[in-house]
Protein backbone atom coordinates (compact mmCIF):
# COMPACT_ATOMS: atom_id res chain seq x y z
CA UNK A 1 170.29 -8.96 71.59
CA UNK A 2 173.52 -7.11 73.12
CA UNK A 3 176.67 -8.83 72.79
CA UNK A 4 176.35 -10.19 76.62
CA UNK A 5 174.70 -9.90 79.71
CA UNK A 6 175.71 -10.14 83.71
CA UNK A 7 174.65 -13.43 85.27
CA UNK A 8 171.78 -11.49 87.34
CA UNK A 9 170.30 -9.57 83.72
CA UNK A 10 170.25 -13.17 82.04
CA UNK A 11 167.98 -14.52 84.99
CA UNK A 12 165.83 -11.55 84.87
CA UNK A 13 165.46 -11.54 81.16
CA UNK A 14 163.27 -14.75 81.58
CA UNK A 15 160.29 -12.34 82.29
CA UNK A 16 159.62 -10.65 79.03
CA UNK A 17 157.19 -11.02 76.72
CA UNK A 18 156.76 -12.81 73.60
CA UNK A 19 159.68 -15.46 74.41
CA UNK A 20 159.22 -19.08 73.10
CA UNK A 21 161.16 -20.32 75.83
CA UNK A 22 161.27 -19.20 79.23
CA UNK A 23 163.19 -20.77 82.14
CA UNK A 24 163.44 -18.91 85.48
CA UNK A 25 164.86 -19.83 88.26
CA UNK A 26 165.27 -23.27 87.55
CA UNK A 27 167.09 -26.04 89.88
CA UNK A 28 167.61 -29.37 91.26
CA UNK A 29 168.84 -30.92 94.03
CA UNK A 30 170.30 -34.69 94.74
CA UNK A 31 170.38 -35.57 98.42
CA UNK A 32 172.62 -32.45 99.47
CA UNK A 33 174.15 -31.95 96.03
CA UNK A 34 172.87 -28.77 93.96
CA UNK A 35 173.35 -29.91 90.48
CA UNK A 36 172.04 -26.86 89.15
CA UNK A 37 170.72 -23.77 90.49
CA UNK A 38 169.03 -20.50 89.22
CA UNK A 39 169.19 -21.08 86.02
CA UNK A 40 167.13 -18.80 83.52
CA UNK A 41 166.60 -18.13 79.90
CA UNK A 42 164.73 -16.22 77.30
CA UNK A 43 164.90 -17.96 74.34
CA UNK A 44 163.36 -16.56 71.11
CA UNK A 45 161.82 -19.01 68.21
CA UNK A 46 163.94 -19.50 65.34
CA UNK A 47 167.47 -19.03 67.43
CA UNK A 48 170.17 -21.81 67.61
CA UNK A 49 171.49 -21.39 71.26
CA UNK A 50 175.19 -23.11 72.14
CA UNK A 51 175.58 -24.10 76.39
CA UNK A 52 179.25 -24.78 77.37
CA UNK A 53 180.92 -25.81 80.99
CA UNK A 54 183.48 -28.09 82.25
CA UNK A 55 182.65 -31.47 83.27
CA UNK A 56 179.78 -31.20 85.82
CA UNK A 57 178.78 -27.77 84.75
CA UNK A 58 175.39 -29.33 84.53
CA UNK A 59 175.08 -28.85 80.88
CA UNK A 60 173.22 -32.30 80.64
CA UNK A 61 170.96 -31.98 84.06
CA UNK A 62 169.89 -28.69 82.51
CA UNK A 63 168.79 -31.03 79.39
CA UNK A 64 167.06 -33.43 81.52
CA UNK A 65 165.18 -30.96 83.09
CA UNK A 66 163.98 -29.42 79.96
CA UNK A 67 162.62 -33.22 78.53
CA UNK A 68 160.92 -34.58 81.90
CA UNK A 69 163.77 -37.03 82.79
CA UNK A 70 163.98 -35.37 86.61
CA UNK A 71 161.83 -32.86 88.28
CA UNK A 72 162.99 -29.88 89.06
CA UNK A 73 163.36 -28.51 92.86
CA UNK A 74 163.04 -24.77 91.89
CA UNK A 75 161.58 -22.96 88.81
CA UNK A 76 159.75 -23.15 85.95
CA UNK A 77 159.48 -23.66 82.20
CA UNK A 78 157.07 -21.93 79.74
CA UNK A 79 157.37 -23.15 76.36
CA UNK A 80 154.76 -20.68 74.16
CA UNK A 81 153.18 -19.33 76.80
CA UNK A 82 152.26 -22.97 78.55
CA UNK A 83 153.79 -23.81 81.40
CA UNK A 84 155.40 -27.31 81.01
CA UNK A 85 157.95 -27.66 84.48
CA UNK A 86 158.02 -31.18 84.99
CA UNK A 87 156.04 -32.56 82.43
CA UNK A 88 156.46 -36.49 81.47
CA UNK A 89 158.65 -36.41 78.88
CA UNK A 90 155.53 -37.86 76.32
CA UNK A 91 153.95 -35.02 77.04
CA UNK A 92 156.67 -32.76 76.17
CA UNK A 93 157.07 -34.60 73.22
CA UNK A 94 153.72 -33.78 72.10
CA UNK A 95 154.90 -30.06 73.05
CA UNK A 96 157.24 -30.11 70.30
CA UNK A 97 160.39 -31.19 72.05
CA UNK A 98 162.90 -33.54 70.92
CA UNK A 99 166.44 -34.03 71.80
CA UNK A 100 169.07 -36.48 71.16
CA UNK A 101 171.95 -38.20 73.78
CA UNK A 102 175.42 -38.53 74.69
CA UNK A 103 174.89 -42.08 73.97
CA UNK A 104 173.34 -42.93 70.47
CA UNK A 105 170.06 -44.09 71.13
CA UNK A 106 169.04 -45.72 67.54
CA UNK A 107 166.72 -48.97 67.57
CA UNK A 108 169.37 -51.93 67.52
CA UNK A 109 168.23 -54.45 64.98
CA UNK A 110 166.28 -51.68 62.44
CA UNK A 111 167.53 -50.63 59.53
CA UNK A 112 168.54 -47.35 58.76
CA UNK A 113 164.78 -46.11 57.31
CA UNK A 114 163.63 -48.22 59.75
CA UNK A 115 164.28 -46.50 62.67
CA UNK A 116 163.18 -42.80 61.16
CA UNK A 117 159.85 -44.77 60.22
CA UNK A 118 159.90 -45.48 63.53
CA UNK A 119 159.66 -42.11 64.60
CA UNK A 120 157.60 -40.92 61.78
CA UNK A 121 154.89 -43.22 62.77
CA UNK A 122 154.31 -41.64 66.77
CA UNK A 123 152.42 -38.37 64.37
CA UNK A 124 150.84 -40.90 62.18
CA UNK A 125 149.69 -44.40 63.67
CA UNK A 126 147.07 -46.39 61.02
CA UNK A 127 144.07 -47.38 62.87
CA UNK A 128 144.02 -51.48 63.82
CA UNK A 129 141.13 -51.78 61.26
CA UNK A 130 143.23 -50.75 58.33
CA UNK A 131 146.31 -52.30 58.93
CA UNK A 132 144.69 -55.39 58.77
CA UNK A 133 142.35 -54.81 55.50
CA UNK A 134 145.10 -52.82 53.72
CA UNK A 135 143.09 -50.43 52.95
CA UNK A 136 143.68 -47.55 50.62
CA UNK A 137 144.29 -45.02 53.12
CA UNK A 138 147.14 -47.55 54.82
CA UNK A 139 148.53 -47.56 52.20
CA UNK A 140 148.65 -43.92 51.57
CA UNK A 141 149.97 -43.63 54.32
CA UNK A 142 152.75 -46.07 54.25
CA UNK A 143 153.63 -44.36 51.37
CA UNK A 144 153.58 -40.45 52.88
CA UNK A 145 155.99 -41.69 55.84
CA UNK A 146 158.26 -43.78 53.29
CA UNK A 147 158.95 -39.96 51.55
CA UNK A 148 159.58 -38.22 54.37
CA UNK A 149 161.43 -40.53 56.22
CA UNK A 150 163.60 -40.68 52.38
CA UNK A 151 163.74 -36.82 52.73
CA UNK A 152 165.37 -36.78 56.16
CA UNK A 153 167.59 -39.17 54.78
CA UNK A 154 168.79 -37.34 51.79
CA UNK A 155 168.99 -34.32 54.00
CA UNK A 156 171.21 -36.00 56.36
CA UNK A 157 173.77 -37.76 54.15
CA UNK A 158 172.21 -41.44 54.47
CA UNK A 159 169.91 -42.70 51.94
CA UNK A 160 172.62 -44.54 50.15
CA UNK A 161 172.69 -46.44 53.37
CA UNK A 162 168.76 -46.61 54.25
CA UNK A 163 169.00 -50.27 54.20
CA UNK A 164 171.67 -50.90 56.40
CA UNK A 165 171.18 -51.51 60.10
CA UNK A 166 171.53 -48.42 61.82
CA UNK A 167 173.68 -49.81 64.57
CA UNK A 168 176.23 -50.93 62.22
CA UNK A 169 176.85 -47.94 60.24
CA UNK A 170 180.16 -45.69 61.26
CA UNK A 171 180.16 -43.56 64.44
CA UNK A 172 179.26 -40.37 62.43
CA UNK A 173 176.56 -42.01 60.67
CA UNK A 174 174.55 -43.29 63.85
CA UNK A 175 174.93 -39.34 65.02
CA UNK A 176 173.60 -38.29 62.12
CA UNK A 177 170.80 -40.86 62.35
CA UNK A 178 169.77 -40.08 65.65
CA UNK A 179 169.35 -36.65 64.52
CA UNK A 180 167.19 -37.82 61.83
CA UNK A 181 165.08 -39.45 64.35
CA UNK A 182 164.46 -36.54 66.01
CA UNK A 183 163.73 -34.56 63.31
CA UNK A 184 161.12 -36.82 62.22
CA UNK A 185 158.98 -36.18 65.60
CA UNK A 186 158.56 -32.71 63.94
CA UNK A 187 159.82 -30.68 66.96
CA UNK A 188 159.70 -27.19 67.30
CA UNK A 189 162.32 -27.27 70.18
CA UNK A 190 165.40 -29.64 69.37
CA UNK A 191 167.82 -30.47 72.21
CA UNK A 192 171.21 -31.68 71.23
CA UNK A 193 173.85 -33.30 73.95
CA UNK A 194 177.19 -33.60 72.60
CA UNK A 195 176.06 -34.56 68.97
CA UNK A 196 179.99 -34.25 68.44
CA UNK A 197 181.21 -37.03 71.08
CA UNK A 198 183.44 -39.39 69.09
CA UNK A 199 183.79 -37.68 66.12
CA UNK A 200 187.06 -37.57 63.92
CA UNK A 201 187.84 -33.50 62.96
CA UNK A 202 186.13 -34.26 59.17
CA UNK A 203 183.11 -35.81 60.66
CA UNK A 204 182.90 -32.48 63.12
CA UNK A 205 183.30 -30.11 60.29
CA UNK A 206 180.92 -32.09 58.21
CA UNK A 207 178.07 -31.93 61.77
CA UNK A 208 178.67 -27.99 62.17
CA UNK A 209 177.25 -27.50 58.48
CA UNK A 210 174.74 -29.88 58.73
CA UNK A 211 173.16 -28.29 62.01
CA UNK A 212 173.49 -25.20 60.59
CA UNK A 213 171.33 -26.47 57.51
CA UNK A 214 168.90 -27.84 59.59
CA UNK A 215 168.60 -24.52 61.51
CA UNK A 216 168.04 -22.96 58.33
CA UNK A 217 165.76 -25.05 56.61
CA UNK A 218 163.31 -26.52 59.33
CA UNK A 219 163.78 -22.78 60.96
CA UNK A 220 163.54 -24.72 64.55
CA UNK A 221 165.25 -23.45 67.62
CA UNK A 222 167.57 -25.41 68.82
CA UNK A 223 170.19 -26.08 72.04
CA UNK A 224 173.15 -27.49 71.76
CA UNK A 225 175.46 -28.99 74.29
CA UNK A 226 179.07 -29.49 73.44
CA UNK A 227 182.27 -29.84 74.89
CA UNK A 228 184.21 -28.47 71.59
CA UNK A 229 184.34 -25.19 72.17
CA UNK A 230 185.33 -24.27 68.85
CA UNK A 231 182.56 -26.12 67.40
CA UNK A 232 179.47 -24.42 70.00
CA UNK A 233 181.91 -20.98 68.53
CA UNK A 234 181.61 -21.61 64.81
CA UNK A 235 177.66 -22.99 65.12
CA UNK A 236 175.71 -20.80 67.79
CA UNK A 237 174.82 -17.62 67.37
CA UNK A 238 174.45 -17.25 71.40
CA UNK A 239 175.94 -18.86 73.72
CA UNK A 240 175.65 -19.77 77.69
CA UNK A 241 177.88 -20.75 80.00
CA UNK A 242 177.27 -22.87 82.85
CA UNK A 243 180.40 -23.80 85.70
CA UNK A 244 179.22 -25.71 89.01
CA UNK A 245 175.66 -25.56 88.39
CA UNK A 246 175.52 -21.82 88.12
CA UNK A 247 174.88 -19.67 84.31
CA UNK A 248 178.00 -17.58 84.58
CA UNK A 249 178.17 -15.98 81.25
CA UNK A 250 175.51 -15.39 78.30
CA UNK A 251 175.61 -13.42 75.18
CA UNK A 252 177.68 -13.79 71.40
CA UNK A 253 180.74 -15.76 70.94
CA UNK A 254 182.43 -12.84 70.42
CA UNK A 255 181.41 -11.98 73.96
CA UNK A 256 182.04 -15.30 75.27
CA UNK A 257 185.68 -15.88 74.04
CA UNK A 258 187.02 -12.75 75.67
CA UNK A 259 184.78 -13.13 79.10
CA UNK A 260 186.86 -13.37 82.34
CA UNK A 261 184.46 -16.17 84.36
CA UNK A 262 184.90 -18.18 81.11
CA UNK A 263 188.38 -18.41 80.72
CA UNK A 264 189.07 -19.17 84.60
CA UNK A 265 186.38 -21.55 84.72
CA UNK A 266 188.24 -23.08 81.74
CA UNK A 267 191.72 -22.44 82.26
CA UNK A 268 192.21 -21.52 86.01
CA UNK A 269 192.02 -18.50 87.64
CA UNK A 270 194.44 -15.78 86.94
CA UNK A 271 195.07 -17.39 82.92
CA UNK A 272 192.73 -14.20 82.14
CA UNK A 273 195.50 -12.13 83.26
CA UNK A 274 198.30 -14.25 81.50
C-alpha cells in the first residue's frame, strides 16, 4: 500500500475488491453524542493493523462495533465477502472473530489450562451420550484439546504455570492468558484493546514480540488498540488514527510519526510547527 492516504481516500478504499475486511461508513450515535462517525477500512488477510487516538478517540467503540457489543447507526461491515453489521457477537464468533479487553476477562476460579480448555471446547463440545459412557472418542477428544490447549501455552510463555489459577498469576501473565483464550477460538480476525494496559516496560517489550510471533505463525490479521504509541510503532505495519470519532490519518508508521493531524491531535495544535 502507499505510505498514507487522505482521510477521504481511506473511506473510499473500503470499496475494492478482494478485501477481507471492509468497513464503510461506519457510525454510532448515543442520545446526541456521535461516538464515531464515517469510519472505513480495507483491510487485507494476513495484515497486523495498529489504531491510535487520545482518550475518547473511539478506538474501543470502533471495537465494539466490530464484535456485536452495540449496533451501529451508519455503515456496514463485510468480513469475506459476508456482510456481518450488527451481528450478535456469537455469531461473529462463529465468523472467525475474537478479541480480547481492557479489562482481563479470564474465568476466576479456573486454572490456567483451564480456562484455554474452556475456550477450546466452544469448536469441540462431546455429545451428552459420551461424556457420560466415556467413550473412546471422549476421550480422544479430551486428549486433542489437552495438546492444543498445552501448545498455546508453550507458545505463550505459561505452561510452567498451567496449573495455577489464572486469576492469580502476575498482571502480564493474565494478558498473556487472555490472549491464549482467544487464540484457542481459532479466529481468523483477532481484536486486541490495550493488551499493554498495566504493563511494566519488560513485560511490554516481551508482548510486542510475542504478537509479532503470533502474527507470524497463526498468519491471522489482527487490530490492535493501544495507547503506547511506541509500542502500535514498533508492532504494526499500518496504522490508523482516530481523534473525536473521526479516522484522521492512515498509512505506515513512518507516515504516521511525521503526519500534521497526528501530532496536534496529540500534542496541540501548532507543536507541528515547533
Amino acid at each position: 500500500m502507499a505510505n498514507g492516504t487522505g482521510v477521504a481516500g481511506a473511506s473510499a478504499a473500503t470499496a475494492s475488491e478482494g478485501a477481507f475486511l471492509e468497513v464503510a461508513g461506519l457510525g454510532v450515535t448515543f442520545g446526541g453524542l456521535t461516538a464515531l462517525s464515517g469510519f472505513g477500512l480495507n483491510l487485507e488477510q494476513g495484515r497486523l493493523l495498529g489504531i491510535i487516538g487520545p482518550n475518547g478517540a473511539g478506538k474501543t467503540t470502533l471495537f465494539n462495533l466490530l464484535t456485536g457489543l452495540v449496533r451501529p447507526t451508519t455503515g456496514s461491515v463485510v468480513l469475506e465477502g459476508r456482510d456481518i453489521t450488527g451481528a450478535k457477537p456469537h455469531v461473529l464468533a462463529d465468523a472467525g472473530v475474537a478479541r480480547t479487553f481492557q479489562n482481563i476477562r479470564n474465568i476466576r476460579g479456573l486454572s490456567v489450562i483451564d480456562n484455554v480448555k474452556v475456550a477450546l471446547g466452544l469448536h469441540e463440545s462431546p455429545s451428552l451420550l459420551s461424556t457420560i459412557f466415556f467413550t473412546p472418542a471422549y476421550r480422544s477428544g479430551q486428549f486433542r484439546t489437552e495438546q492444543k490447549a498445552r501448545t498455546l501455552l508453550q507458545l505463550l510463555n505459561l505452561d510452567d504455570v498451567r496449573n495455577l489459577p489464572g486469576d492469580g498469576l502476575p498482571y502480564g501473565a493474565q494478558r498473556r492468558l487472555e490472549i491464549a483464550c482467544a487464540l484457542a477460538l481459532e479466529p481468523k480476525l483477532l481484536l486486541l484493546d490495550e493488551p499493554a494496559a498495566g504493563m511494566n516496560p519488560t513485560e511490554t517489550i516481551e508482548l510486542m514480540e510475542l504478537i509479532k510471533r503470533v502474527h507470524r505463525e497463526f498468519g491471522l490479521t489482527i487490530m490492535l488498540i493501544e495507547h503506547n504509541v511506541h509500542f502500535i510503532m514498533n508492532t504494526c505495519e499500518r496504522i490508523q488514527v482516530l481523534n473525536y470519532g473521526q479516522l484522521i490519518a492512515d498509512g505506515e508508521p513512518s507516515y504516521i510519526r511525521k503526519h500534521p493531524a497526528v501530532i496536534e491531535a496529540y500534542l496541540g495544535a501548532g507543536a507541528h510547527d515547533a
